[in-house]
Protein backbone atom coordinates (compact mmCIF):
# COMPACT_ATOMS: atom_id res chain seq x y z
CA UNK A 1 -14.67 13.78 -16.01
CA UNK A 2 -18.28 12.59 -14.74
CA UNK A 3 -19.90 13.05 -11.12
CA UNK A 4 -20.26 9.44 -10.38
CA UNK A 5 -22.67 10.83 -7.02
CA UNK A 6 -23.36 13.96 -5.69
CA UNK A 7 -21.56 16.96 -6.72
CA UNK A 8 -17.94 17.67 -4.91
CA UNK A 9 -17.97 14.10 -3.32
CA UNK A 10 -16.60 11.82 -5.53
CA UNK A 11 -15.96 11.67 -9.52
CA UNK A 12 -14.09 9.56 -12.85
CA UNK A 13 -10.86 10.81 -13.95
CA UNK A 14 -9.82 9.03 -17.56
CA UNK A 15 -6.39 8.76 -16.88
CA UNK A 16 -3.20 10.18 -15.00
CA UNK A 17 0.29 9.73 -17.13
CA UNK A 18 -1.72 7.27 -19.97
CA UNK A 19 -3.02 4.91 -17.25
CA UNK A 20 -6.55 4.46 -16.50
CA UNK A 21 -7.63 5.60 -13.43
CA UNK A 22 -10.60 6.45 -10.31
CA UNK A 23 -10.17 9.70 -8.54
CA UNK A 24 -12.21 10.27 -5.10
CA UNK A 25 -13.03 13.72 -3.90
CA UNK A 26 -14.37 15.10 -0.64
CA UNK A 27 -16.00 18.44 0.21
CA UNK A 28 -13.55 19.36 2.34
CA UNK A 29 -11.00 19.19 -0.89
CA UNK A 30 -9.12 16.06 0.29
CA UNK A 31 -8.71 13.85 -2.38
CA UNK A 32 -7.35 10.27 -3.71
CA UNK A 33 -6.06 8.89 -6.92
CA UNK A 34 -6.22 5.29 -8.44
CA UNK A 35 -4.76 3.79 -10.94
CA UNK A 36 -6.66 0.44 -12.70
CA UNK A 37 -3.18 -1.00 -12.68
CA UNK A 38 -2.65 -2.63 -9.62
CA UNK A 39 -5.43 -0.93 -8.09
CA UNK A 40 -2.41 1.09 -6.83
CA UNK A 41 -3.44 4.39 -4.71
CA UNK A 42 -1.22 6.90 -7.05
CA UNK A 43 -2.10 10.05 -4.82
CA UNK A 44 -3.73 10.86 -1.28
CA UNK A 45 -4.22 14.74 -0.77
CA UNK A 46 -5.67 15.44 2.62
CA UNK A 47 -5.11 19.01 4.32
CA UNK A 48 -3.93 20.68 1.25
CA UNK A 49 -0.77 18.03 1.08
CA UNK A 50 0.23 15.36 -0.60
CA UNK A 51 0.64 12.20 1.73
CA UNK A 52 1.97 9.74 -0.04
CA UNK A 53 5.29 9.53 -2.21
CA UNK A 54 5.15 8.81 -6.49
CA UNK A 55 8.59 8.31 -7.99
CA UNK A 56 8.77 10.84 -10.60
CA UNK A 57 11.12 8.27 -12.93
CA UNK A 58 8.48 5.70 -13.19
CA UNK A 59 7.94 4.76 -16.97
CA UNK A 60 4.09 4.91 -17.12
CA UNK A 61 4.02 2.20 -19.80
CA UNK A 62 1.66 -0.02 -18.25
CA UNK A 63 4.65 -2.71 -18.21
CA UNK A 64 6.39 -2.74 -14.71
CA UNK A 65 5.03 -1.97 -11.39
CA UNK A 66 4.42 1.83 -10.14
CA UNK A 67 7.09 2.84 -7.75
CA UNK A 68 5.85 5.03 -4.92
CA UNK A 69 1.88 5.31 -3.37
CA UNK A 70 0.24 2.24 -2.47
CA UNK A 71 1.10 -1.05 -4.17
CA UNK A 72 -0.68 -4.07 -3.05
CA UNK A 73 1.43 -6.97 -3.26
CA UNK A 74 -0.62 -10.28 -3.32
CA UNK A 75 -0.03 -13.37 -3.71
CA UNK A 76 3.81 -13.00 -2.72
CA UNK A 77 5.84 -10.81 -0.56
CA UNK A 78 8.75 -9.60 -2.03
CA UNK A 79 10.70 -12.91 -3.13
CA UNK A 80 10.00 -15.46 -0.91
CA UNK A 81 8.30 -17.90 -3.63
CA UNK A 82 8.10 -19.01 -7.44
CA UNK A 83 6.00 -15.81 -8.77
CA UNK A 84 7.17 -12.62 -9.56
CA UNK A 85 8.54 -10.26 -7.26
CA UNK A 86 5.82 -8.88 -4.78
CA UNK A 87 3.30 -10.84 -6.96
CA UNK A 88 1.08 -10.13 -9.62
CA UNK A 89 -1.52 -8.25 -8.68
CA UNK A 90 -0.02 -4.99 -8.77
CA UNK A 91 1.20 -5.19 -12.63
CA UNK A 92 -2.80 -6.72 -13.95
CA UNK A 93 -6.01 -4.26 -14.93
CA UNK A 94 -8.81 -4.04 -12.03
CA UNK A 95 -11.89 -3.66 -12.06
CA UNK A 96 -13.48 -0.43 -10.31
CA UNK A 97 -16.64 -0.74 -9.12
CA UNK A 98 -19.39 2.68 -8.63
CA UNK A 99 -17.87 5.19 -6.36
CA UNK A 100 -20.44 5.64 -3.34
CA UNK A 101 -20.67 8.97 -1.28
CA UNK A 102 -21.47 8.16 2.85
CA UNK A 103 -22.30 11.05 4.49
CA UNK A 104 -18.83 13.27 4.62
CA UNK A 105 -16.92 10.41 2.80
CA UNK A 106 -16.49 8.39 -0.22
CA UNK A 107 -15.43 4.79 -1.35
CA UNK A 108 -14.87 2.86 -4.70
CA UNK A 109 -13.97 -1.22 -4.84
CA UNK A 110 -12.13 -2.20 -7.29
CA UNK A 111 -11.56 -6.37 -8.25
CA UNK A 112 -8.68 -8.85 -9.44
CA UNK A 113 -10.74 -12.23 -10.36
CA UNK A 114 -8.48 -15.09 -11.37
CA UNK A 115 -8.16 -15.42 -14.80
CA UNK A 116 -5.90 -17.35 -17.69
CA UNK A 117 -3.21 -15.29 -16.93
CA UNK A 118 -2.86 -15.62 -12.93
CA UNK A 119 -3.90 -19.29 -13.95
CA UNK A 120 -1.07 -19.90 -16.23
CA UNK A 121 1.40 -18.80 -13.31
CA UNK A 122 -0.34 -19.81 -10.01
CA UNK A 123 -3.29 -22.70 -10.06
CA UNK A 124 -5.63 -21.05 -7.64
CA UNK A 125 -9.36 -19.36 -8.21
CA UNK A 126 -9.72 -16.06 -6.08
CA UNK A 127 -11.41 -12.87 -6.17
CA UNK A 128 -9.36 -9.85 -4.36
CA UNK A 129 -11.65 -6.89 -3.60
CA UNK A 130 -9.86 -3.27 -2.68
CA UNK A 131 -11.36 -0.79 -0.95
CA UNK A 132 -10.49 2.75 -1.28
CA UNK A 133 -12.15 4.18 1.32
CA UNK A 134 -12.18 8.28 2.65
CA UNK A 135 -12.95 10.69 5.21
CA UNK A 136 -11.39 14.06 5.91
CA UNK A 137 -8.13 13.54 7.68
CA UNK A 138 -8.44 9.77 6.56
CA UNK A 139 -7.27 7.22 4.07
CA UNK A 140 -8.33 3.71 4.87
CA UNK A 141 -7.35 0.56 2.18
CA UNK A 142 -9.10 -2.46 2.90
CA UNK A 143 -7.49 -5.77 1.14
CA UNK A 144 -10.18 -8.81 1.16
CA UNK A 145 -8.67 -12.18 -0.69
CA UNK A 146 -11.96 -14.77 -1.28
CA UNK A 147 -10.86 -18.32 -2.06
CA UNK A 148 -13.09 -19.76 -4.41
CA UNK A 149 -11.67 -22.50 -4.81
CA UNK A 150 -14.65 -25.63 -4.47
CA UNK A 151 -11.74 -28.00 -2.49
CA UNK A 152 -8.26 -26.25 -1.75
CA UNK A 153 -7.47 -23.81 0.55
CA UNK A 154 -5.30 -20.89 -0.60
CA UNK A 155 -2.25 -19.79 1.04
CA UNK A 156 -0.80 -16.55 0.14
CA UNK A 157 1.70 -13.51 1.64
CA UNK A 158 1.66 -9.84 0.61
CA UNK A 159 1.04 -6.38 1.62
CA UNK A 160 -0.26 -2.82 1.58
CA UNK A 161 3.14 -1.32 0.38
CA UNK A 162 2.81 2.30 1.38
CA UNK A 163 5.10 5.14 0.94
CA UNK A 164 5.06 7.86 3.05
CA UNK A 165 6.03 11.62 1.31
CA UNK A 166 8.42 13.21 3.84
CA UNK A 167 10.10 16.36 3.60
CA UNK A 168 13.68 14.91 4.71
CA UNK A 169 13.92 11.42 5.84
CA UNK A 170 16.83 13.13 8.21
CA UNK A 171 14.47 14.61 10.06
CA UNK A 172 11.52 11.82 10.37
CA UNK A 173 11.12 9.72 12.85
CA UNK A 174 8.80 6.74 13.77
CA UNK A 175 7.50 5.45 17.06
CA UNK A 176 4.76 2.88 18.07
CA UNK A 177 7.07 -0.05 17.10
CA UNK A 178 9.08 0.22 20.27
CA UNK A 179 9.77 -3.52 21.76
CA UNK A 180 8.13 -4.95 18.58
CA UNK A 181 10.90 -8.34 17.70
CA UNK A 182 12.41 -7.14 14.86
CA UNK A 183 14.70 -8.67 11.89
CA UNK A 184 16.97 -6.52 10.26
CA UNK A 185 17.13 -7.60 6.58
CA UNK A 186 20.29 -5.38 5.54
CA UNK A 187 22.58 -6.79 8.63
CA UNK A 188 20.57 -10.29 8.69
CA UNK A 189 19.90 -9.51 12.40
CA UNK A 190 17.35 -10.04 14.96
CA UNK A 191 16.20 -7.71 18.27
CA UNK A 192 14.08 -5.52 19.51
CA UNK A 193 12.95 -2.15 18.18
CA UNK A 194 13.92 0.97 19.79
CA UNK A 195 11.41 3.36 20.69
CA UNK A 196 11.86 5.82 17.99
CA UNK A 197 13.61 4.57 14.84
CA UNK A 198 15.60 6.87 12.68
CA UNK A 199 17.10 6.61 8.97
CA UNK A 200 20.37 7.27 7.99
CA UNK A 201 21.25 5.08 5.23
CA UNK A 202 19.83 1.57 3.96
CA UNK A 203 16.36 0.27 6.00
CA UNK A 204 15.21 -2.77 5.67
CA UNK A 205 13.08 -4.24 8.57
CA UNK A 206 10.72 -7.01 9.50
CA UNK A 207 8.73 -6.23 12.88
CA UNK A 208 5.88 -8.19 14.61
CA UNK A 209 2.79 -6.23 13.90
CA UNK A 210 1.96 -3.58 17.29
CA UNK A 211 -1.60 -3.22 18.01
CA UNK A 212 -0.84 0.11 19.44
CA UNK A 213 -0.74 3.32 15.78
CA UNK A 214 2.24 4.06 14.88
CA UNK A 215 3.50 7.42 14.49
CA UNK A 216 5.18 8.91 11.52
CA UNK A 217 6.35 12.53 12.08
CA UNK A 218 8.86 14.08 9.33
CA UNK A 219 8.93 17.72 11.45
CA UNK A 220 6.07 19.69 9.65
CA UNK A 221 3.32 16.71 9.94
CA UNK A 222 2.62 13.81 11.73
CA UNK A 223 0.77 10.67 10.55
CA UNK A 224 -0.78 7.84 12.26
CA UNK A 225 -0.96 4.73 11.03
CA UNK A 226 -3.04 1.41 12.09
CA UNK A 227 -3.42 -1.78 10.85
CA UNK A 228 -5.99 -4.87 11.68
CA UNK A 229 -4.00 -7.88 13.58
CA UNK A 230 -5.02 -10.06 10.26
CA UNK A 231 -1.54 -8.69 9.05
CA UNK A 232 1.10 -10.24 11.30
CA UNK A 233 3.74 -8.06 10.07
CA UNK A 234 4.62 -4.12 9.48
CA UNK A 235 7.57 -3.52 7.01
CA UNK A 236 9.48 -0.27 7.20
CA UNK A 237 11.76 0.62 4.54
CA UNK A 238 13.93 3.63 2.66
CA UNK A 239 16.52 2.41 0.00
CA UNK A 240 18.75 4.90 1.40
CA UNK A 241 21.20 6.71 -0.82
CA UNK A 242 23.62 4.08 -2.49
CA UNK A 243 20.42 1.58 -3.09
CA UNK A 244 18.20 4.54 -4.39
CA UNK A 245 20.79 5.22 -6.91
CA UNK A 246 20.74 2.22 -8.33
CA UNK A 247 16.84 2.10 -8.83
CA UNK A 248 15.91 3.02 -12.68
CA UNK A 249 12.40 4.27 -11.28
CA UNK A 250 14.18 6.03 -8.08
CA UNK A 251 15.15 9.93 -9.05
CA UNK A 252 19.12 9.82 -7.48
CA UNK A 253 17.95 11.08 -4.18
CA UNK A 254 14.17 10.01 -4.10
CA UNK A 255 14.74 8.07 -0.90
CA UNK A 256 15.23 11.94 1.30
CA UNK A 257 11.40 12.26 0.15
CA UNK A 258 9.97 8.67 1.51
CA UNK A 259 9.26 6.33 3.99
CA UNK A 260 7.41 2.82 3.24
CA UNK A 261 5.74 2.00 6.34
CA UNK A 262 3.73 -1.62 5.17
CA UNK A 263 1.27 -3.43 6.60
CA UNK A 264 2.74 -6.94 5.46
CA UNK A 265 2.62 -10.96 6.07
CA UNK A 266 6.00 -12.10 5.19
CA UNK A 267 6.99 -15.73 6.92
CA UNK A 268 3.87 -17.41 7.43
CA UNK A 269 1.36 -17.57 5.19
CA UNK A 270 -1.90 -16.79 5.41
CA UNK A 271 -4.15 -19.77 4.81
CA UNK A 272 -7.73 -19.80 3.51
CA UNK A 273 -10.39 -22.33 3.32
CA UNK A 274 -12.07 -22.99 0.41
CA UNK A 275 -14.99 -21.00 -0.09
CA UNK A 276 -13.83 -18.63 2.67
CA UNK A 277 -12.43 -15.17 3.07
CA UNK A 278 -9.59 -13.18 4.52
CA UNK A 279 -9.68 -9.70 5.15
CA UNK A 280 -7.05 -7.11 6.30
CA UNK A 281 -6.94 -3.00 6.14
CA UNK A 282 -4.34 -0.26 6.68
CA UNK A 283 -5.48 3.08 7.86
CA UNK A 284 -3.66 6.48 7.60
CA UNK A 285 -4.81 9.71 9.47
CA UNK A 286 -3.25 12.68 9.61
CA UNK A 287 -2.62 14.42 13.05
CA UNK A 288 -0.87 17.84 11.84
């Protein structure tokens, strides 16, 4: 391990399970893992607790996508195209940039550029730049997608996957979404969301993005979460027992410990000029 700026505010980890890996930490201890891979966000410690949820079955081989923490899913949501499911990105090396200290926080970058092998699947030049960015209390992910492309524009969906550690899905509860349209993906149904939503079972749903935070609270903590209005979408999903079970990189009853709360664009694609830029950020505080 090697201070990449001052002392206690942020430093290199080699790896974590074989993968290669950035690890920002604060002077106030909070912390947050990386993993090359996806640039996926592995681990967010803030307050002495972890934040987000890792599926301890995942098969660290550097073959299929990490399961749990922060996946970024670019250039496809889920299945709604020709590419693989939720994309690429997440499953291809980064780049990671310097980590930078700013005053009581810390932030890395780290880069997908378009190369033979995004080429030989999807005909389109890019650059996508993560940021990782920290303060106490605070976890915020910043997604920009450049097109540089000299002629087309580029049209892509994704998100900022995010899964939420809970102590008992039971017992959490999320609010901010109340009123939001909302498509039910397990029934095939459309509405309006209640005020508070609760799990018990499968969860699948699509809302319109609310410009008010949303709220996660699992009984011992609460979370808020924003998002900028360049994501037209939030997600929120738990497999739910019978689904979880049937997940090779889901323990049986991983989904009691979880809650993906995304900030997503799933129907309509987001378009970019060429030579132009897109940019769009989820931030996570914690409130207790």
């Amino acid at each position: 391990m090697a201070d990449a700026t001052a002392a206690g505010s942020a430093a290199f980890v080699d790896s974590y399970q074989g993968l290669a890996c950035q690890r920002l930490t604060l002077p106030c201890g909070d912390t947050v893992l990386v993993a090359l891979q996806g640039a996926h966000v592995l681990s967010w410690v803030s307050q002495g607790r972890e934040r987000l949820y890792l599926s301890p079955a995942n098969a660290w081989d550097g073959s299929s996508a990490i399961r749990g923490g922060v996946p970024v899913c670019f250039p496809q949501f889920n299945q709604r195209g020709t590419l693989p499911k939720h994309g690429f990105a997440r499953n291809m090396a980064w780049t990671a940039g310097e980590a930078v200290a700013n005053g009581d926080g810390a932030h890395i970058d780290l880069t997908l550029t378009s190369n033979p092998d995004t080429l030989a699947i999807w005909q389109q030049a890019f650059v996508v730049v993560l940021r990782v960015a920290m303060t106490p209390g605070q976890l915020t992910l910043t997604l920009t997608v450049h097109n540089t492309e000299v002629k087309n524009d580029l049209h892509f969906t994704g998100a900022l996957h995010t899964y939420f550690a809970v102590d008992d899905i039971d017992l959490t509860e999320l609010r901010g979404l109340g009123g939001r349209p909302e498509w039910d993906a397990v029934a095939d149904v459309h509405g309006l969301a209640d005020a508070a939503l609760y799990f018990d079972g499968e969860f699948d749903r699509v809302y319109d993005a609310s410009a008010n935070p949303l709220h996660v609270q699992d009984g011992t903590s609460t979370l808020h979460i924003e998002q900028s209005p360049s994501w037209a979408n939030t997600v929120v999903w738990n497999p739910g027992e019978g689904k979880c079970a049937a997940l090779a990189d889901m323990p049986a009853h991983g989904f009691a410990r979880m809650l993906c709360v995304e900030a997503a664009q799933v129907f309509e694609p987001i378009s970019i000029p060429a030579g132009g830029q897109w940019v769009g950020w989820q931030r996570l505080q914690v409130v207790a």
